[in-house]
C-alpha atoms as a PDB file:
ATOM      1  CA  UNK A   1       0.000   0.000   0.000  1.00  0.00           C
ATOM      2  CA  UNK A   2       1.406   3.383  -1.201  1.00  0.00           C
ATOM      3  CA  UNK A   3       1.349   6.291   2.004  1.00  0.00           C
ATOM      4  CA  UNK A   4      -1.470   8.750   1.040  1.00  0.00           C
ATOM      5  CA  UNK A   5      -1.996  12.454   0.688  1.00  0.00           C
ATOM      6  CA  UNK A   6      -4.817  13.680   1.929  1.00  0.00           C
ATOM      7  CA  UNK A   7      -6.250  17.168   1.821  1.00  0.00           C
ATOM      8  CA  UNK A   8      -9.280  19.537   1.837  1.00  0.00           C
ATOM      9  CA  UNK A   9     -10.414  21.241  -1.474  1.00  0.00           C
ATOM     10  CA  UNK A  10     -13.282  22.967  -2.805  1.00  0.00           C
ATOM     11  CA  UNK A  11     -15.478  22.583  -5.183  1.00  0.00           C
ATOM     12  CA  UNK A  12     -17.381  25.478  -7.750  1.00  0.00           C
ATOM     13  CA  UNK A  13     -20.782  23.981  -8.502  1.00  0.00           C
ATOM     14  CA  UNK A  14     -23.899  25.897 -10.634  1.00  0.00           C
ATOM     15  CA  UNK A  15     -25.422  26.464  -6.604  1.00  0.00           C
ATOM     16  CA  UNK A  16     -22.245  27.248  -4.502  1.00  0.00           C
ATOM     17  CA  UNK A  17     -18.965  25.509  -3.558  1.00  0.00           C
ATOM     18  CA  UNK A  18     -18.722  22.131  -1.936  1.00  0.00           C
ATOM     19  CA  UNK A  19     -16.138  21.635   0.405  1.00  0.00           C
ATOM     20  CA  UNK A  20     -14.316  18.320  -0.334  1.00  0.00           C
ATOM     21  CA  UNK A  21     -11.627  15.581   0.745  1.00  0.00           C
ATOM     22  CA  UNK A  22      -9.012  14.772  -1.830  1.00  0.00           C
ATOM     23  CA  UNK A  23      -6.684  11.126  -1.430  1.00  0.00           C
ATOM     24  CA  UNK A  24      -4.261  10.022  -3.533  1.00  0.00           C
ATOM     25  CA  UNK A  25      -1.374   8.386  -3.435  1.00  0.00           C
ATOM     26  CA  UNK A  26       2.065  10.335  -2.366  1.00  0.00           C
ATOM     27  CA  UNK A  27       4.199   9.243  -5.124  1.00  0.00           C
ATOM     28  CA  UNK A  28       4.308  11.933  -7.760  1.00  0.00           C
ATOM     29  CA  UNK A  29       2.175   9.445 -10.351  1.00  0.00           C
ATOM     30  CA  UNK A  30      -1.402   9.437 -11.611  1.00  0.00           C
ATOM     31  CA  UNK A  31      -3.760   7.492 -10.690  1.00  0.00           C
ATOM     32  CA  UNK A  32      -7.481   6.311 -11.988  1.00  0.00           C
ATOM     33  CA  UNK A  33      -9.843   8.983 -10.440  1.00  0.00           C
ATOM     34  CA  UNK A  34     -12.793   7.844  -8.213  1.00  0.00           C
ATOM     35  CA  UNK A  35     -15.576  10.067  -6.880  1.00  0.00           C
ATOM     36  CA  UNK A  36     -16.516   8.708  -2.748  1.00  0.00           C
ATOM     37  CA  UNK A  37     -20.155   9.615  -2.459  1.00  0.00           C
ATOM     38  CA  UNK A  38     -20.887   9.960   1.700  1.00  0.00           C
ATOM     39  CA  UNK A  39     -23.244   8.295   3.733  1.00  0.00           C
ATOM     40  CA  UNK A  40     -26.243  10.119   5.224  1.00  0.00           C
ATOM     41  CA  UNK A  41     -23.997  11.317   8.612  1.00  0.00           C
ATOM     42  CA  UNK A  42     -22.354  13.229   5.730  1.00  0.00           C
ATOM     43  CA  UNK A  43     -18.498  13.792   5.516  1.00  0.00           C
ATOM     44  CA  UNK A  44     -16.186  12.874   8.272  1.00  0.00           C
ATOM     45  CA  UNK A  45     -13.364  11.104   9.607  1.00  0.00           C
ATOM     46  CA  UNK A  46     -14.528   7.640   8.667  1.00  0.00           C
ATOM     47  CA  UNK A  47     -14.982   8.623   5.164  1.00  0.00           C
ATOM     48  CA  UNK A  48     -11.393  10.472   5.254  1.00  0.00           C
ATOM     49  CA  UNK A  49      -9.794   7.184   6.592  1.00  0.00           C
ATOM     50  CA  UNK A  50     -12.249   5.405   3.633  1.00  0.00           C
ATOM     51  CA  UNK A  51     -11.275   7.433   1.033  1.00  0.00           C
ATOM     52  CA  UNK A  52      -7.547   6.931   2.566  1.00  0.00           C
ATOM     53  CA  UNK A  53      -7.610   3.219   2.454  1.00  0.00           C
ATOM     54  CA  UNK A  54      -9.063   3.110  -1.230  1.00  0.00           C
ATOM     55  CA  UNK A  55      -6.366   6.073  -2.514  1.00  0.00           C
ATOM     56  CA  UNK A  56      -3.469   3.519  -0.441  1.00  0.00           C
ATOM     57  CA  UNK A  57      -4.735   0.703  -3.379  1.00  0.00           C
ATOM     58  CA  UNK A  58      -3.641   3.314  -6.416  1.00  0.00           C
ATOM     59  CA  UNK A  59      -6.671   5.620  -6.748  1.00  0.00           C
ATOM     60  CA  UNK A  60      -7.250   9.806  -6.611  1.00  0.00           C
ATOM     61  CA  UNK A  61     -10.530   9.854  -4.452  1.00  0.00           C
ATOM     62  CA  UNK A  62     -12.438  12.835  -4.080  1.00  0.00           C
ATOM     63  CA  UNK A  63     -15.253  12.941  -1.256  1.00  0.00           C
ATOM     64  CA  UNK A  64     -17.753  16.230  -1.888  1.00  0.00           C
ATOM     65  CA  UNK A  65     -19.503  17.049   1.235  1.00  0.00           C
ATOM     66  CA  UNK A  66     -23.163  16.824  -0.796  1.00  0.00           C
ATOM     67  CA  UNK A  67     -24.851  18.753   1.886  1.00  0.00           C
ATOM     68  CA  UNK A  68     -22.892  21.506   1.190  1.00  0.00           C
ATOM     69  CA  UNK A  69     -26.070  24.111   0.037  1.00  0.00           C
ATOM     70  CA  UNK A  70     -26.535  24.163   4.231  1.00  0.00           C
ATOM     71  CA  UNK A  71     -22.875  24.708   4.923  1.00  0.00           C
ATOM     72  CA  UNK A  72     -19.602  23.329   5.140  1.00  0.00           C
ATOM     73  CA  UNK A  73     -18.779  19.374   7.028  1.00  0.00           C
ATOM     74  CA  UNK A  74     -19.914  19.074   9.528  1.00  0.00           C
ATOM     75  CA  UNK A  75     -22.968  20.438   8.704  1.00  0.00           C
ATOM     76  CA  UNK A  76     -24.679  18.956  11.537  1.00  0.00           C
ATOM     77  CA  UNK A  77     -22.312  17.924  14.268  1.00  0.00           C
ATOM     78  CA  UNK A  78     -21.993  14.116  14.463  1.00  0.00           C
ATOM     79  CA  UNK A  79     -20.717  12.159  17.961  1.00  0.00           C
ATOM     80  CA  UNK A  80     -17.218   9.978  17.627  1.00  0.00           C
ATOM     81  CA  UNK A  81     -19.379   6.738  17.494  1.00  0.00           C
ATOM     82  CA  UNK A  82     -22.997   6.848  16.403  1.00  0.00           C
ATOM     83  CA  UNK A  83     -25.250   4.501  18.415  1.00  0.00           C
ATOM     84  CA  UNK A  84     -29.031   3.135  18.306  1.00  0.00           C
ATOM     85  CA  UNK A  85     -29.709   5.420  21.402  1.00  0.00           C
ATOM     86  CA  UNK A  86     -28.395   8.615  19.423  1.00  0.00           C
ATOM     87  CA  UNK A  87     -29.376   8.302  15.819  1.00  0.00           C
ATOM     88  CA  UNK A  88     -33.556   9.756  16.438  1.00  0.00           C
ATOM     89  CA  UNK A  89     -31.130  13.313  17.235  1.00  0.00           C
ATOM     90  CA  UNK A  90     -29.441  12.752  14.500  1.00  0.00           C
ATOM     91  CA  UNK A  91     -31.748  11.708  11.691  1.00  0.00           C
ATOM     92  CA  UNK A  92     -34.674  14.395  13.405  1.00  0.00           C
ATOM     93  CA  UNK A  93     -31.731  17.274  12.191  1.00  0.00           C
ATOM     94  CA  UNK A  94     -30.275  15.158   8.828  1.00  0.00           C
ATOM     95  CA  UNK A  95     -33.805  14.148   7.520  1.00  0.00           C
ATOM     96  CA  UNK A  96     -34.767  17.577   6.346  1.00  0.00           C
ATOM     97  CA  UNK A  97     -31.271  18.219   4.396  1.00  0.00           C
ATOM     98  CA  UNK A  98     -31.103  14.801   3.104  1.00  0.00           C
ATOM     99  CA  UNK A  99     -34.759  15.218   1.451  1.00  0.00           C
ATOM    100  CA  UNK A 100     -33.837  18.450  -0.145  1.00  0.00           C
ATOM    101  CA  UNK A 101     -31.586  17.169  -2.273  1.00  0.00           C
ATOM    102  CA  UNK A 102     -33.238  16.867  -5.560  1.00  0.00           C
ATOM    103  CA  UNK A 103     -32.369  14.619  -8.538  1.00  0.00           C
ATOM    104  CA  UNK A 104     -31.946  18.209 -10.693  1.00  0.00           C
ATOM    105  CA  UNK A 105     -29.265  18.553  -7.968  1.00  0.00           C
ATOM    106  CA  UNK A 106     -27.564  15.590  -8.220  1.00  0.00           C
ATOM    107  CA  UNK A 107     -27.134  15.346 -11.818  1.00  0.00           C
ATOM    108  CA  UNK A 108     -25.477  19.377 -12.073  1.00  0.00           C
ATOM    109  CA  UNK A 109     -23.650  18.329  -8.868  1.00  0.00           C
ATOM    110  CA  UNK A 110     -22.033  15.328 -10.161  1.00  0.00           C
ATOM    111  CA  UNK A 111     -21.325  17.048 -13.279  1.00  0.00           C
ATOM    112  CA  UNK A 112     -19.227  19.276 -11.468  1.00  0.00           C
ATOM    113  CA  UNK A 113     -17.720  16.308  -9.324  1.00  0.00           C
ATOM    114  CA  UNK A 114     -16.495  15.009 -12.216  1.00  0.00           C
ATOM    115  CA  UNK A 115     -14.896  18.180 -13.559  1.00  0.00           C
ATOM    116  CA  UNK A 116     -12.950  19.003 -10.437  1.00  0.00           C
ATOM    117  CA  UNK A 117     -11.789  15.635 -10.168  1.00  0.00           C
ATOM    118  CA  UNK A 118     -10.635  15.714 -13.695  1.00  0.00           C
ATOM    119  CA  UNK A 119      -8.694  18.861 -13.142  1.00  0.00           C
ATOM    120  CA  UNK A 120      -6.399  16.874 -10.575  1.00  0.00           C
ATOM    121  CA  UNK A 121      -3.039  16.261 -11.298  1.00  0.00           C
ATOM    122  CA  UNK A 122      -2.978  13.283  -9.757  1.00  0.00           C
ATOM    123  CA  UNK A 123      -6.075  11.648 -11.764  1.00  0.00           C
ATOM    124  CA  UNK A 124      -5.208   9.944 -14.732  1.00  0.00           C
ATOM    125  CA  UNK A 125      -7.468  11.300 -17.698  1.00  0.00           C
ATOM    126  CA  UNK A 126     -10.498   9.176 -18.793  1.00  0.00           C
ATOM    127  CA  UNK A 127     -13.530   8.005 -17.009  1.00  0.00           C
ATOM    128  CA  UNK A 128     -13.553   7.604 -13.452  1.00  0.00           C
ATOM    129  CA  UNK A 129     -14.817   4.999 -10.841  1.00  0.00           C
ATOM    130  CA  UNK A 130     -17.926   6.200  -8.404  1.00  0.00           C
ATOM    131  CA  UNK A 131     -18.878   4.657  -4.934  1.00  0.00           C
ATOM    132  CA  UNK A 132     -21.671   5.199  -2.590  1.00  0.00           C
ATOM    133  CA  UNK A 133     -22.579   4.036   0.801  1.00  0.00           C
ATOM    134  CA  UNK A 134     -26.557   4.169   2.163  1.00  0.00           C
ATOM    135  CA  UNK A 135     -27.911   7.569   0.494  1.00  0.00           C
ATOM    136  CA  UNK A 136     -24.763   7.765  -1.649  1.00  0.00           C
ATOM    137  CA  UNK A 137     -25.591   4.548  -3.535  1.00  0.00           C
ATOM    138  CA  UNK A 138     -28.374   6.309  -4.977  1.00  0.00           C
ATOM    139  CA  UNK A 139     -26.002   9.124  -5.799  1.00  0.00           C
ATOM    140  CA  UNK A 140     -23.962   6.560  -7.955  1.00  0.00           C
ATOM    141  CA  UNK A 141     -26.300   5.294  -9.663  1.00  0.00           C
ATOM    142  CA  UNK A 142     -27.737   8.871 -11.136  1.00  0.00           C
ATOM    143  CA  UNK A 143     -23.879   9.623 -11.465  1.00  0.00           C
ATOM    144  CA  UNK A 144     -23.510   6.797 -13.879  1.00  0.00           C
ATOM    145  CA  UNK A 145     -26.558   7.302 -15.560  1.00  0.00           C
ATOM    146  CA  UNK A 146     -26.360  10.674 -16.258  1.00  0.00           C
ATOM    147  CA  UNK A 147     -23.031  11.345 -17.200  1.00  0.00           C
ATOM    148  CA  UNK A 148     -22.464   7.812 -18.705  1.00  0.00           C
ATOM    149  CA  UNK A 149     -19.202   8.940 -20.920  1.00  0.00           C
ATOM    150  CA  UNK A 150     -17.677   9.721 -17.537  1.00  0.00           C
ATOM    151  CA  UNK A 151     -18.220   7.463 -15.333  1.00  0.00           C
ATOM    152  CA  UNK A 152     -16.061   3.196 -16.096  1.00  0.00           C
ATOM    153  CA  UNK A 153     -17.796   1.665 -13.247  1.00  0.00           C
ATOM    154  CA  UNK A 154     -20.073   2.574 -10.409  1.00  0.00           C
ATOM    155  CA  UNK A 155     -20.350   0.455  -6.997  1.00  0.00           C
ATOM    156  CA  UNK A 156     -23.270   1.189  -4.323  1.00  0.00           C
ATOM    157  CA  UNK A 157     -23.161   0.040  -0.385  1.00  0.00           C
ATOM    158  CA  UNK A 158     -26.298  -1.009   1.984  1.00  0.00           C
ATOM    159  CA  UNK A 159     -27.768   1.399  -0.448  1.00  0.00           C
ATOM    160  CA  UNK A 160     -31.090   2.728   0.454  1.00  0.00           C
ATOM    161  CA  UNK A 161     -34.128   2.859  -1.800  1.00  0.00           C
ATOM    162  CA  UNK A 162     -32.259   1.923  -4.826  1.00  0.00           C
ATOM    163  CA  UNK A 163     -35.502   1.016  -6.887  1.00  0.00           C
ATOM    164  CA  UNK A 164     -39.038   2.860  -4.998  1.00  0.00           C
ATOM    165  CA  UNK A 165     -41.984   2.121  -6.935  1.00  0.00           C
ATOM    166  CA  UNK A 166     -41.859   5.709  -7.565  1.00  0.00           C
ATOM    167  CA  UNK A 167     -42.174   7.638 -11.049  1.00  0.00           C
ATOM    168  CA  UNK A 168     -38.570   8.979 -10.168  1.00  0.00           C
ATOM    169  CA  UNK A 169     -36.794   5.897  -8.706  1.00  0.00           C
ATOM    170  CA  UNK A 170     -32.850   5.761  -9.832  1.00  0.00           C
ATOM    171  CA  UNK A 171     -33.829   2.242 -11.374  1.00  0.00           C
ATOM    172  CA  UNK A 172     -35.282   3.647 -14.185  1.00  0.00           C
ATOM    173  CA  UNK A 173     -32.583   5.186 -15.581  1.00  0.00           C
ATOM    174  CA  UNK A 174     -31.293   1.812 -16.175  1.00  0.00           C
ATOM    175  CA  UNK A 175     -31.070   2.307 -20.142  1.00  0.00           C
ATOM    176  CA  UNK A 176     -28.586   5.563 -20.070  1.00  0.00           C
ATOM    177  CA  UNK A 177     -25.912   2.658 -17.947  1.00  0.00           C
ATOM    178  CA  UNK A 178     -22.622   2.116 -19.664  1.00  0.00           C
ATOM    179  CA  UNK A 179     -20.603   1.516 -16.590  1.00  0.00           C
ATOM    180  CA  UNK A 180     -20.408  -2.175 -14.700  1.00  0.00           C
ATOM    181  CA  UNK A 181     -21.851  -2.023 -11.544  1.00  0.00           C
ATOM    182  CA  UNK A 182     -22.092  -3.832  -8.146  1.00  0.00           C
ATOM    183  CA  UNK A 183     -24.494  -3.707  -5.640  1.00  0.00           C
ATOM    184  CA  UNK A 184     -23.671  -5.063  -2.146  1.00  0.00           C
ATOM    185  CA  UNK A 185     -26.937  -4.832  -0.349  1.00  0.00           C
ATOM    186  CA  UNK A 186     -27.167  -5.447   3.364  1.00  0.00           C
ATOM    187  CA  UNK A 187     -29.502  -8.679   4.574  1.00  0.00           C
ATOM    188  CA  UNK A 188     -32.861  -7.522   5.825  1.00  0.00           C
ATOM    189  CA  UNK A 189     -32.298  -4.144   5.116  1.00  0.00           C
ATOM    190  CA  UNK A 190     -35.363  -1.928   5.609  1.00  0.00           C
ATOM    191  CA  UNK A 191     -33.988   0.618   3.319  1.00  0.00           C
ATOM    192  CA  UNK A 192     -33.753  -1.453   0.485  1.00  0.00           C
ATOM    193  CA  UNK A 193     -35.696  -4.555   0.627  1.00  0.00           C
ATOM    194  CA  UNK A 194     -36.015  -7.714  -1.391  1.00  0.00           C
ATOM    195  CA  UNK A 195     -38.672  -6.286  -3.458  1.00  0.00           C
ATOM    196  CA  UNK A 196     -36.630  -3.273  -4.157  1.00  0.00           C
ATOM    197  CA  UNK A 197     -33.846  -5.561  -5.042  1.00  0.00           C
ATOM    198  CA  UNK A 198     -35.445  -7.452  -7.586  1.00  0.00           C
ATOM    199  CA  UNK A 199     -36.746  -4.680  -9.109  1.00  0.00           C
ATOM    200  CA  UNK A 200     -33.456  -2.536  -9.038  1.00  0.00           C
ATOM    201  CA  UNK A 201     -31.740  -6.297 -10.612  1.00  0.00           C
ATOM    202  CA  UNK A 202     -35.042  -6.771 -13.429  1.00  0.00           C
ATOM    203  CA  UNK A 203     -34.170  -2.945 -14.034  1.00  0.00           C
ATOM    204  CA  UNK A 204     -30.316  -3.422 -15.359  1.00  0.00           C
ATOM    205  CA  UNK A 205     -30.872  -6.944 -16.766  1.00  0.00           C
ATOM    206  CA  UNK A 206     -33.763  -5.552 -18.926  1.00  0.00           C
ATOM    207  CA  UNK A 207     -31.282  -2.254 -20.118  1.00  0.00           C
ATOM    208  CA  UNK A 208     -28.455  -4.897 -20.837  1.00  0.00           C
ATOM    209  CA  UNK A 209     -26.215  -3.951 -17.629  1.00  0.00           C
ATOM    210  CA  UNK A 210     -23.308  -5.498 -16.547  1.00  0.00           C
ATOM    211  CA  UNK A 211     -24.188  -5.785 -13.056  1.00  0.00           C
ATOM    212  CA  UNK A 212     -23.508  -7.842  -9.916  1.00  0.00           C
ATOM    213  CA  UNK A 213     -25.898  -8.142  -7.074  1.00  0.00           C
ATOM    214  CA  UNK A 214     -25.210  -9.399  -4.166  1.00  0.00           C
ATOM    215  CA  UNK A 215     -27.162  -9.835  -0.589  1.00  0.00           C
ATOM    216  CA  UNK A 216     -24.060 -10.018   1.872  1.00  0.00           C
ATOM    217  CA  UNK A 217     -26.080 -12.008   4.893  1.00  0.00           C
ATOM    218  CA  UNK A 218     -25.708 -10.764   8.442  1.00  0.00           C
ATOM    219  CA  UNK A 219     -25.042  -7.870   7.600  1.00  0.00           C
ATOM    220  CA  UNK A 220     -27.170  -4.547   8.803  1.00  0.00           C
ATOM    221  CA  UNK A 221     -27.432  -1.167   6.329  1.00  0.00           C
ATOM    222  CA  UNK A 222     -24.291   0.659   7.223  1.00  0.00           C
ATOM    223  CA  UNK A 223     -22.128  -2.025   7.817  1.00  0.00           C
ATOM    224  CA  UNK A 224     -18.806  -0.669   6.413  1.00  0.00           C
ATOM    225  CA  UNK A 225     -19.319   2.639   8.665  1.00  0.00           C
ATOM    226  CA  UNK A 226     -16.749   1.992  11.734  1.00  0.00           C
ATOM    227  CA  UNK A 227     -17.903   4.889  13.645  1.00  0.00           C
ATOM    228  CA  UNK A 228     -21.638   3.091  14.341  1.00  0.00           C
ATOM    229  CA  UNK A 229     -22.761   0.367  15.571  1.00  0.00           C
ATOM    230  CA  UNK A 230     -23.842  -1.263  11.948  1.00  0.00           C
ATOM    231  CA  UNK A 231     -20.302  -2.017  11.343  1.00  0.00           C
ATOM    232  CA  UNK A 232     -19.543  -5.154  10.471  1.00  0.00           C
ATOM    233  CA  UNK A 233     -15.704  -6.202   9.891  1.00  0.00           C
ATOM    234  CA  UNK A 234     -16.214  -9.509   8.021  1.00  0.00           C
ATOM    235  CA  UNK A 235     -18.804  -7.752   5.327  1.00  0.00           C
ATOM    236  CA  UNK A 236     -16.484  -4.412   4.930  1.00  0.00           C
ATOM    237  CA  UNK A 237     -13.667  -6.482   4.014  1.00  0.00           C
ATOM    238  CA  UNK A 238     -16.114  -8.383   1.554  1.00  0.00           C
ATOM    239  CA  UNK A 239     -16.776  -4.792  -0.100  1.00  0.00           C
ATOM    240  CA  UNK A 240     -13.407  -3.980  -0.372  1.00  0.00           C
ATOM    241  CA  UNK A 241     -12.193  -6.501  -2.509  1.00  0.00           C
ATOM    242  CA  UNK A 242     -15.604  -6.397  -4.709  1.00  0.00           C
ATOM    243  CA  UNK A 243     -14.933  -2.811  -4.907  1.00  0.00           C
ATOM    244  CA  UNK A 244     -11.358  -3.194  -6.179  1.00  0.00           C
ATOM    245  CA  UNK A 245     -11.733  -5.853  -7.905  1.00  0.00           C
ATOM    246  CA  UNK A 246     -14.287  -3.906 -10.122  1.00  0.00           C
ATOM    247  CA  UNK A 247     -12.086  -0.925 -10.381  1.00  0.00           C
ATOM    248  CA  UNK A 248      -9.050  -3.195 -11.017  1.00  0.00           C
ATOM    249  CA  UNK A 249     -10.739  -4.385 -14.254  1.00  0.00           C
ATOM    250  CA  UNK A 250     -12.473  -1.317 -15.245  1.00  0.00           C
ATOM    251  CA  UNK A 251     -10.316   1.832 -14.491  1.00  0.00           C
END
């Protein structure tokens, strides 16, 4: 594993600037570019030590703080370890920022994502690699969709609501995929049940896809977060070599 340089950077967007974290690794190279879409407790340390570990493997990882329209990380402040008996507080403050981010906003967002993270030295030039964990997942999946010249390959997380039977859902902007994809949904997760699964899976097979879907059983939503009590060491480790073995072949 190469040591990592890590560092905060902003981002110009059509609404305002998003502050950002920035990994790659310290060696004076390039390296394939991947955009780190956050969770919903929005950018921290354990995405900074995520985005860390993936640069350490050979990528340049940029993690936008997508909250960033209510101000810079954190933009609500977010204990050391998040536990059953805090997350009500949490979610009662998140909820209202999460649900005012649009799909308009996602798509010019990402755009300009993708732009800054092209601009890096350290990125090699061509499409990138996207990743996102619970809300983020989503956030992937429009990524690829939308800017599908950009985007190689495109992993999502315990990803929540993936596939809603909802005029709107992600899912149906299966057709516009040219990326592969992988989905490592968490067992029993309320977020994103079976039903969602199979639709989210009939979705890509039906647009021609390359996909992989996989339930990872045991595991809760959130269960590569370290700082809650979802985490889950056995399925984390599971992501990470899905996750770079899809990059490995793609980027």
């Amino acid at each position: 594993m190469a040591t990592v340089y890590g560092t905060a950077v902003d981002i110009t967007t059509e609404d305002g600037v998003a502050d950002a974290y920035l990994a790659h690794p310290d060696d004076g190279g390039t390296h394939p570019g991947v955009l780190l879409y956050m969770d919903a407790f929005g950018l921290r340390a354990q995405l900074k030590r995520m985005a860390t570990r993936l640069a350490a493997a050979g990528y340049t990882v940029l993690v936008p703080n997508v909250y960033y329209r209510h101000g810079r990380s954190p933009v609500v402040e977010i204990p050391e370890f998040i536990d059953p008996s805090n997350r009500p507080e949490i979610f009662e403050r998140l909820g209202p920022i999460m649900q005012s981010l649009t799909p308009e906003q996602v798509v010019r967002d990402a755009g300009a994502y993708l732009d800054r993270l092209a601009e890096v030295p350290q990125a090699t030039a061509g499409p990138a690699g996207v990743v996102g964990y619970c809300m983020g997942a989503i956030l992937s999946l429009r990524t690829a969709a939308t800017h599908a010249d950009r985007v190689a390959a495109a992993a999502g997380f315990h990803g929540a609501n993936l596939a809603p039977d909802a005029p709107d859902g992600p899912h149906l902007l299966a057709d516009r995929i040219t990326a592969e994809l992988y989905f490592g949904h968490a067992d029993k997760d309320h977020a994103m049940p079976p039903e969602q699964i199979d639709r989210l899976d009939r979705a890509l097979t039906a647009a021609g896809v390359r996909f992989t879907s996989e339930v990872y059983e045991g595991a809760q939503h959130g269960y590569t977060q370290a700082d809650t009590a979802a985490y889950d060491e056995a399925a984390t480790e599971r992501h990470w070599k899905a996750l770079l073995d899809l990059f490995g072949r793609t980027l």
